[in-house]
Every structure is written in structure tokens, then in C-alpha cells.
Protein backbone atom coordinates (compact mmCIF):
# COMPACT_ATOMS: atom_id res chain seq x y z
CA UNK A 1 33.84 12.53 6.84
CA UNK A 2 32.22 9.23 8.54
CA UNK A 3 33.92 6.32 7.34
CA UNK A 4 31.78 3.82 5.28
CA UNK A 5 32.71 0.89 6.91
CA UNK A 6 31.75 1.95 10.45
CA UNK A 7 28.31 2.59 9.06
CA UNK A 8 28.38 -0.97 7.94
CA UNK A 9 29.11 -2.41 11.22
CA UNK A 10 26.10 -0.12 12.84
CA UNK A 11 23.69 -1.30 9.81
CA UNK A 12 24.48 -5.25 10.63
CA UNK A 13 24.29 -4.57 14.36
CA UNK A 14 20.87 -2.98 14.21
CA UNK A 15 19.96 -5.68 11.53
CA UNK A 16 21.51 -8.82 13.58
CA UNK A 17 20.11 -7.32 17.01
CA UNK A 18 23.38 -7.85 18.78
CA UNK A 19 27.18 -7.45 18.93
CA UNK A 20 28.08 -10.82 18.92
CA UNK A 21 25.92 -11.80 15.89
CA UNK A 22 27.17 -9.05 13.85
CA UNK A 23 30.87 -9.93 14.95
CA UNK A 24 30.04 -13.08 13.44
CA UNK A 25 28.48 -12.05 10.14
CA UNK A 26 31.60 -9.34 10.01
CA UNK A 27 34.04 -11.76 10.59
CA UNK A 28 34.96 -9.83 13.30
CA UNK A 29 35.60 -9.83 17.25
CA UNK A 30 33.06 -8.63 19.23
CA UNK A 31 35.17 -6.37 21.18
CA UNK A 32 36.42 -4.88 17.43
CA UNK A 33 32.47 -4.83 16.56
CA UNK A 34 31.74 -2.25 20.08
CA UNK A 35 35.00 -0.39 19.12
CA UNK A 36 33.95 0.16 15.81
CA UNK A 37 30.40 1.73 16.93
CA UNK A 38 32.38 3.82 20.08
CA UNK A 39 34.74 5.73 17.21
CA UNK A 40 31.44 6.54 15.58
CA UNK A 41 29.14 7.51 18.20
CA UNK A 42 32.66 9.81 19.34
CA UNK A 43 32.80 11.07 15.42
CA UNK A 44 28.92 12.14 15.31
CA UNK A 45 28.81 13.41 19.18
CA UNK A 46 26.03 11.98 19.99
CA UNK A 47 24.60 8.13 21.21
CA UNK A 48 23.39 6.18 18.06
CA UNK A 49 22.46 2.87 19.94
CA UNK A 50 20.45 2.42 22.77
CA UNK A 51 21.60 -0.48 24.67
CA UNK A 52 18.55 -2.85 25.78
CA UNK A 53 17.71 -6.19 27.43
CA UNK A 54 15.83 -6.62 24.27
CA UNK A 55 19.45 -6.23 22.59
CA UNK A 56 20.64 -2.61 20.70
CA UNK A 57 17.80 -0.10 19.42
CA UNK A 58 18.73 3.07 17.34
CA UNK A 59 18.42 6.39 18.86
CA UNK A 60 16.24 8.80 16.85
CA UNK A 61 19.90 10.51 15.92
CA UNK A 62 20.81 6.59 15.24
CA UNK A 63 17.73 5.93 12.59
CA UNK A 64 18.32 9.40 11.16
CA UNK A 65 22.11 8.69 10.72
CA UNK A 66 21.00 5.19 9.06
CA UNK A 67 18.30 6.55 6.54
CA UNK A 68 21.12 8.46 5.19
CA UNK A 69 23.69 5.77 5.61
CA UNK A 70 22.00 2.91 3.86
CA UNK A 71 21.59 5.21 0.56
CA UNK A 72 25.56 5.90 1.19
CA UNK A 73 26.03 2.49 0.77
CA UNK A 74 23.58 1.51 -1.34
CA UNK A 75 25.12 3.49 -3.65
CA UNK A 76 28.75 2.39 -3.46
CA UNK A 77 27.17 -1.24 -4.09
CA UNK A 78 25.19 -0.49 -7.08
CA UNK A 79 29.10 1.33 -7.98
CA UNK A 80 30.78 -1.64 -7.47
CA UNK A 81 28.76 -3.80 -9.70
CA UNK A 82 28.48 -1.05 -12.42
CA UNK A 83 32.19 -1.23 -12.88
CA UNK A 84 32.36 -5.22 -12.17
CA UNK A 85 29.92 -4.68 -15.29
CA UNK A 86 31.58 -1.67 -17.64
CA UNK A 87 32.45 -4.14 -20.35
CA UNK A 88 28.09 -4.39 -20.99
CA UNK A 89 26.42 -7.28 -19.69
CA UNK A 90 29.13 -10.18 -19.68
CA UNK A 91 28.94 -10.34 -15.75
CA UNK A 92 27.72 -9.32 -12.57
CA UNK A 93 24.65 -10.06 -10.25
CA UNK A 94 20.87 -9.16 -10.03
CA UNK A 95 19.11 -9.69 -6.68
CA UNK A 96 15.36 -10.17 -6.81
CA UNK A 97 12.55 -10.53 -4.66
CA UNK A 98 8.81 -11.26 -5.14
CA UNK A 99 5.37 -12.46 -3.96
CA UNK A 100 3.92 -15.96 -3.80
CA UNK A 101 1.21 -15.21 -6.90
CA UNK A 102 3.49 -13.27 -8.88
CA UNK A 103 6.67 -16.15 -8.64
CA UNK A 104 4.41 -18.86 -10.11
CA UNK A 105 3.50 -17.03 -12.88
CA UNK A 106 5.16 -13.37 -14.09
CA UNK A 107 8.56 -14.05 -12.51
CA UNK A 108 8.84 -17.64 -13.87
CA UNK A 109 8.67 -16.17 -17.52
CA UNK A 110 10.86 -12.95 -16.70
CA UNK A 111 13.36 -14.72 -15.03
CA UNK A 112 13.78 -17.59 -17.94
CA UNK A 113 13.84 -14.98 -20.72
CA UNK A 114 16.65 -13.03 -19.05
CA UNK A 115 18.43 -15.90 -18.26
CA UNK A 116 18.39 -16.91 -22.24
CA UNK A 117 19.08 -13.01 -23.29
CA UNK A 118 22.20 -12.61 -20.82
CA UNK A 119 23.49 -15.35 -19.67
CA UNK A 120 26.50 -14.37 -18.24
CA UNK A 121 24.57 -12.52 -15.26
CA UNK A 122 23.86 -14.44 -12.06
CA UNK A 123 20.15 -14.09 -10.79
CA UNK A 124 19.12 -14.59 -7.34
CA UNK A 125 15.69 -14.55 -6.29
CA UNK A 126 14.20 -14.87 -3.15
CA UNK A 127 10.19 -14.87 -1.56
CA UNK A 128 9.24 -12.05 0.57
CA UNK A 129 5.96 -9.85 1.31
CA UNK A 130 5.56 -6.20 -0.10
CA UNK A 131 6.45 -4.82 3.54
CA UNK A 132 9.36 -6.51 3.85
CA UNK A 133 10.70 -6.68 0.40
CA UNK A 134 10.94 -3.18 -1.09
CA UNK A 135 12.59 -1.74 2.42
CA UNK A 136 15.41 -4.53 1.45
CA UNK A 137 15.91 -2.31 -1.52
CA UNK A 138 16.66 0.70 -0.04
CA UNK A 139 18.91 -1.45 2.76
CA UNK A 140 21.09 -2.93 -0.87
CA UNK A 141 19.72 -6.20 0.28
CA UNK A 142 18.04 -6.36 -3.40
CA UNK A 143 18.27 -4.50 -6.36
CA UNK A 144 14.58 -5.18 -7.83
CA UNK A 145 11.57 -5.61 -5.65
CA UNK A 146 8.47 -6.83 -7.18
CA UNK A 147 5.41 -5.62 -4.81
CA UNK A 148 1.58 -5.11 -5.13
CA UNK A 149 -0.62 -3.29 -3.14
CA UNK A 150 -4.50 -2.02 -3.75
CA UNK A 151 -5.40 1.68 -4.83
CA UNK A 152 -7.54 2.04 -1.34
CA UNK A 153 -4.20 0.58 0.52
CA UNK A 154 -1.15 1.90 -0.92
CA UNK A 155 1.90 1.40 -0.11
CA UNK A 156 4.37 4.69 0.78
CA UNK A 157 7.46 3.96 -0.85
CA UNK A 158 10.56 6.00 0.67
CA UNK A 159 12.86 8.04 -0.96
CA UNK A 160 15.95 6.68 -2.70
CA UNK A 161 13.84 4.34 -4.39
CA UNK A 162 11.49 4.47 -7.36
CA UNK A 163 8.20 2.11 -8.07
CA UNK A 164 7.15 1.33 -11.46
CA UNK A 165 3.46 0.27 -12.10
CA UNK A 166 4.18 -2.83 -14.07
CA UNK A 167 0.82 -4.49 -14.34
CA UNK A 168 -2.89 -4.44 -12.82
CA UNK A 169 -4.70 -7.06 -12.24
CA UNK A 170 -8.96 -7.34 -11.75
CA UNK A 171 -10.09 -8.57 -8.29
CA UNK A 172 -12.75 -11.24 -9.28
CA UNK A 173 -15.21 -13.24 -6.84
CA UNK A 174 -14.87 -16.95 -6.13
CA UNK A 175 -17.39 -18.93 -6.30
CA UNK A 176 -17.96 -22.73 -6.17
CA UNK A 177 -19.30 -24.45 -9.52
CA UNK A 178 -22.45 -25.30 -8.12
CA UNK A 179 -23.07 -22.45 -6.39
CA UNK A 180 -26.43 -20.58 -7.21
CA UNK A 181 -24.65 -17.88 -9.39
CA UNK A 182 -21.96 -19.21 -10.27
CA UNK A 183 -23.88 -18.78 -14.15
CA UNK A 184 -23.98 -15.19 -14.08
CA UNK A 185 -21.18 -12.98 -16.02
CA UNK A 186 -21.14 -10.72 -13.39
CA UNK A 187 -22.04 -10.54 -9.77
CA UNK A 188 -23.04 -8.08 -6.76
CA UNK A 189 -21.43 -9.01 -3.78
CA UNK A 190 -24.65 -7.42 -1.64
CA UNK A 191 -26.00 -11.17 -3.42
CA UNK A 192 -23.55 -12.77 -1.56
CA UNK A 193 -23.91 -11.21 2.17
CA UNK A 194 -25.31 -14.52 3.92
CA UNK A 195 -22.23 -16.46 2.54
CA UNK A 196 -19.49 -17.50 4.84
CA UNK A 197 -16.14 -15.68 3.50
CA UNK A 198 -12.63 -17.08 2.94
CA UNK A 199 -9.52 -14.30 3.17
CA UNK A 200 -6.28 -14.14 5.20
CA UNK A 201 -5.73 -13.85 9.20
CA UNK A 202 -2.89 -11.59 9.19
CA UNK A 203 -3.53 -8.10 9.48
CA UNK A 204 -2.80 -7.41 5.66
CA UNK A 205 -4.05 -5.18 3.08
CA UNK A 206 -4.94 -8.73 0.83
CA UNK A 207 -7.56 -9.27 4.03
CA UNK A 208 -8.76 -5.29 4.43
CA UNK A 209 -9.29 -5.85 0.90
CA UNK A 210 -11.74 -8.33 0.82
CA UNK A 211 -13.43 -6.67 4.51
CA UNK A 212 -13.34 -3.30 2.67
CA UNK A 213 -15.64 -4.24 -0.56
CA UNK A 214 -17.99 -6.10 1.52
CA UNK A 215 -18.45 -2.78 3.11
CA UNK A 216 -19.08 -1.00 0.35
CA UNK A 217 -21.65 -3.27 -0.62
CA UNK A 218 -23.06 -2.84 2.55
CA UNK A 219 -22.35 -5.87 5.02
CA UNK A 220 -19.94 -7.04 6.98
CA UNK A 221 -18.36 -10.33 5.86
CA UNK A 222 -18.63 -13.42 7.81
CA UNK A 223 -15.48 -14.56 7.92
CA UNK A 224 -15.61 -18.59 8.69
CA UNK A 225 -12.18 -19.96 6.68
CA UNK A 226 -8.99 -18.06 6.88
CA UNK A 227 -5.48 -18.76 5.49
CA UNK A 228 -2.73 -16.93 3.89
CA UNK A 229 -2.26 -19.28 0.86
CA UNK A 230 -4.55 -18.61 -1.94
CA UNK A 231 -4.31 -22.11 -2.58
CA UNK A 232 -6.09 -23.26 0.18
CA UNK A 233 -8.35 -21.02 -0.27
CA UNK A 234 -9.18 -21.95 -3.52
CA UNK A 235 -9.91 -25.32 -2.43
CA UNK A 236 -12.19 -24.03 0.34
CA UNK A 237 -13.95 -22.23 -2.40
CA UNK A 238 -13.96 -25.50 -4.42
CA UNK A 239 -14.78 -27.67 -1.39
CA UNK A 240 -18.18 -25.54 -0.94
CA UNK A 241 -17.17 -23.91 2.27
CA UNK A 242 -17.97 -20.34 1.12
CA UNK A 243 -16.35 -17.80 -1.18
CA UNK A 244 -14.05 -15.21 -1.61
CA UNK A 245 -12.25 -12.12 -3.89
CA UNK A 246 -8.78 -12.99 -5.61
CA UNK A 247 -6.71 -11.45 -7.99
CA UNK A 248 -5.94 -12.86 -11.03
CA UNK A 249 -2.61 -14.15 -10.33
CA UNK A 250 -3.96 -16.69 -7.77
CA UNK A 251 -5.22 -18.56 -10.82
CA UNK A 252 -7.92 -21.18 -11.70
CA UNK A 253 -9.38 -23.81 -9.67
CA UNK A 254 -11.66 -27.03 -11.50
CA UNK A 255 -13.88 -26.69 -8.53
CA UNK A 256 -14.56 -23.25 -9.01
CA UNK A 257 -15.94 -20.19 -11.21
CA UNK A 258 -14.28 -16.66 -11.44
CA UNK A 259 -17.22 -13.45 -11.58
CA UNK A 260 -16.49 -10.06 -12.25
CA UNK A 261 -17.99 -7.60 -9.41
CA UNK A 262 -20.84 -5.85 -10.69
CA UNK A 263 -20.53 -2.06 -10.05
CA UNK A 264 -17.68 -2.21 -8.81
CA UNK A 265 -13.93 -2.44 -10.41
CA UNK A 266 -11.25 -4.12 -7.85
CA UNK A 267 -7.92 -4.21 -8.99
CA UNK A 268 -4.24 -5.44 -7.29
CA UNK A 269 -1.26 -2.95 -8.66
CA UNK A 270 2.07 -4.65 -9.05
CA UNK A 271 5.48 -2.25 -8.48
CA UNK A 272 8.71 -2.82 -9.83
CA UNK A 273 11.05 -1.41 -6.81
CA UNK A 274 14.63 -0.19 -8.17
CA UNK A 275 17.00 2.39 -6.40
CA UNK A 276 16.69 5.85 -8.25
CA UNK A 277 18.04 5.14 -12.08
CA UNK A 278 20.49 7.29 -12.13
CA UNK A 279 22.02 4.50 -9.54
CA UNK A 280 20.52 1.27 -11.59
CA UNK A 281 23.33 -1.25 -13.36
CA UNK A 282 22.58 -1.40 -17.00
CA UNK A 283 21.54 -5.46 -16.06
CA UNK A 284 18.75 -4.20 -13.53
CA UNK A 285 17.78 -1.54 -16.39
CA UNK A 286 17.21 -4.67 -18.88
CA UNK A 287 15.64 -7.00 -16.08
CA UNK A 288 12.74 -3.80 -15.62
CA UNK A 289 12.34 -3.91 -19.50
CA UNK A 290 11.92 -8.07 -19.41
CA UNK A 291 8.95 -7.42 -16.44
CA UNK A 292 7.59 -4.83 -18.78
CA UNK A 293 7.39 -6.93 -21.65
CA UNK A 294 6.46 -9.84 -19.52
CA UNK A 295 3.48 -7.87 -17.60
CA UNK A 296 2.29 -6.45 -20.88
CA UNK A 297 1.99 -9.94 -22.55
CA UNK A 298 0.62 -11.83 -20.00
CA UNK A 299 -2.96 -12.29 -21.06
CA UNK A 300 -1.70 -13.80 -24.02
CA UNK A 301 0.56 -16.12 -22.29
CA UNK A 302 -1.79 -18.04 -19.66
CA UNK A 303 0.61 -21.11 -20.24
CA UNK A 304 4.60 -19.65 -18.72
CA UNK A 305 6.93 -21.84 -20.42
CA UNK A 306 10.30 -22.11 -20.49
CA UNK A 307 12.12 -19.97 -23.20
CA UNK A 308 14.51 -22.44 -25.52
């Protein structure tokens, strides 16, 4: 049997990207940190770490050993806060993560109604992007990932997690208010070929997005403005520098109008990311059941307040 705690010391190694910086987060020596990962390469037979200039890389028997290692402990996490929580919900922690769009307005509201329901259970929340946040569930970095991604660029979520589709949300063009159409209720974005284009400059699936349903209407965008906050790009929009496709999340702008796509029917999926519920605390079983009720509400509650 491989002892847990070894597979803890090769998990912050890997995740640190050297000895001496998992030492430190282990409150360890480094020479007790490389002892550690010797009795377990000798226990498995086989190397599990490469060692690099670039600092220590898993072996293929190394990443196979940790896929199976980080549901181990994973698992004897989620255990350990189960009990810490056996009495119901009079204690214990939930670790969240989210997207820009989706803190400002659904987790505002979630999180302030389960604060006022329970509490008695710490919430920690952090900011992260869909690639990086629902692997961080599967590591027991989180326990609930909130995550979007776009019917023609899903996202492939691994095992020993499940995704929940919590809400979907229309992908609208942006247009300024004095812009030609900005009258119509609806709008082909063929109409808008000659217009220079706002989206993000990361390789992302919010910017193949935009690229892809210009292609379907049968151009390719000229892309003149490009950021990776919607907010600026809702002022380019404003500031009549051009125009763009956002979700509904990114909100409203006074300087500009919001147009349905004619013919065609965009949408942004959001994913609640859990570990497999048979493993989920009974707090991260309500906190999926506040997003529900918050995602389900939402286009009756364009105004997030603060619950009393």
C-alpha cells in the first residue's frame, strides 16, 4: 500500500517545480523532501520524476501514478471535512472559484445568500479561468468550480469530477448607440463585415468565439481592438471604435446597444464543477442548490443585492 503522505510530497513537488520550494510549503527539509520521493520511486519500481534544468517533470509512470493519487487524496479531504461537519452544517469550509463576468454578478448573490442561510461555514473564493479552475478541483485545491465554455468549444472535463449545466446565457452583438443599426431588434452579422472587431488576444475559446461566427456568416473579422476585459471592451464599443459579441454577463454599457444575432443562436454554458457526489460535503451539496436557485432567477434579479 503507497503511503498517502508520500504522494503528497510528489503532488507539491510537481506543483512547486522544485525540492526546495516544496520543503518549504511542507515544512520540511529538503533533504527529507528527496527522501520522501526516493522511498516512493523504490515502493512503485519505477522513476516518477524526471530531474531537469527546467526543475522536476513527471514521468509518464509519474502522471499516471498522480491522476490516481490526487483522487486518493481528494477524497480523504472531502473525508475530513465531512466528519469536521457530521453534526449538519454548524462548521467547516467551502472553497470556490469563478470567472470575472460570473463574480460580479451570479456569485455575488450566491455567495451572500449562503452566507445568511449557514453562517457557521467559512467561504473562500478565489478568480481563476475555466482551464485552470476546474483541474484545481480534481487536485482538492477547490471544492466548487464555476466554469463556462461554448457548445462549438467545450470543455472535456476529467473523471472524478462532475459538471452541472447551471445556466446559459445568449451571445448578443455590441454595437455603439449611434451606430447605423443599432435600431434594429435583431441583426446579421454578414451587415457588419466592414466593421473593425473588438475580442480578446489570448488564444481562448471567448476569442474563437467571436472569429468562429464571423465565419459562419461568411467573413473574416477584422480584428483592430483587443483586450481580455470585457470592460474595456465595452468602452471601445461605446467609444465608436468598432463592435463586438458578449454574453450576457458582461452587462450594459450607456454608450452602447445589445442585438440579438439574426439566424443564428450563440450561447455561453456555465458548469458547476464538484468532485463525484457520492464524495460532496452536505455544505458543497447546499452551495450547488444556492447556484441553482441563483442561475434560475437571474433574469428577474438584474439588480444583485445583498440578502438582509
Amino acid at each position: 500500500m503507497l503511503d498517502v503522505r508520500r504522494l503528497r510530497v510528489l503532488r507539491e513537488v510537481v506543483a512547486r517545480g522544485s525540492f526546495s520550494a516544496a520543503a518549504e510549503s511542507l515544512h520540511l527539509s529538503q533533504s527529507a523532501v528527496s527522501q520522501q520521493i526516493a522511498v516512493l520511486e523504490r515502493e512503485v519500481g519505477i522513476p516518477l520524476l524526471e530531474r531537469t534544468t527546467a526543475g522536476p517533470k513527471l514521468t509518464s509512470a509519474g502522471e499516471a501514478l498522480m491522476e490516481h493519487g490526487d483522487a486518493v487524496i481528494c477524497r480523504l479531504e472531502e473525508a475530513e471535512r465531512e466528519l469536521a461537519q457530521i453534526a449538519g452544517l454548524e462548521g467547516g469550509r467551502i472553497r470556490l472559484v469563478s470567472f470575472s463576468t460570473a463574480n460580479a454578478t451570479l456569485m455575488t448573490r450566491a455567495l451572500s445568500i449562503y452566507r445568511h442561510r449557514f453562517p457557521k461555514i467559512e467561504l473562500e473564493f478565489s478568480e481563476g479561468d475555466p482551464e485552470d479552475s476546474y483541474p484545481g478541483v480534481k487536485r482538492g485545491d477547490f471544492d466548487v468550480a464555476v466554469v463556462f465554455d461554448y457548445p462549438e468549444f467545450p470543455l472535456e472535463f476529467s473523471r472524478d469530477v462532475e459538471a452541472e449545466l447551471i445556466f446559459e446565457e445568449p451571445m448578443r452583438v455590441a454595437l455603439p448607440v449611434g451606430h447605423p443599426l443599432a435600431a434594429a431588434k435583431s441583426v446579421r452579422l454578414a451587415d457588419l463585415e466592414g466593421e473593425n472587431w473588438h475580442c480578446g488576444a489570448m488564444p481562448s475559446s471567448c476569442r474563437f468565439q467571436v472569429i468562429n461566427l464571423c465565419r459562419e456568416a461568411g467573413f473574416e473579422p477584422n480584428i483592430s481592438f483587443q483586450s481580455e476585459d470585457y470592460e474595456v471592451i465595452k468602452g471601445f464599443v461605446a467609444g465608436g471604435l468598432g463592435v463586438s459579441i458578449l454574453p450576457e454577463l458582461a452587462g450594459e454599457h450607456p454608450g452602447m446597444v445589445l442585438r440579438p444575432i439574426r439566424g443564428q443562436k450563440p450561447v455561453r454554458r456555465l458548469w458547476a464543477v464538484t468532485r463525484e457526489s457520492e464524495s460532496r460535503s452536505p455544505a458543497v451539496e447546499e452551495m450547488l442548490g444556492v447556484l441553482r436557485e441563483v442561475c434560475r432567477t437571474y433574469p428577474e434579479q438584474p439588480a444583485l443585492q445583498a440578502v438582509a
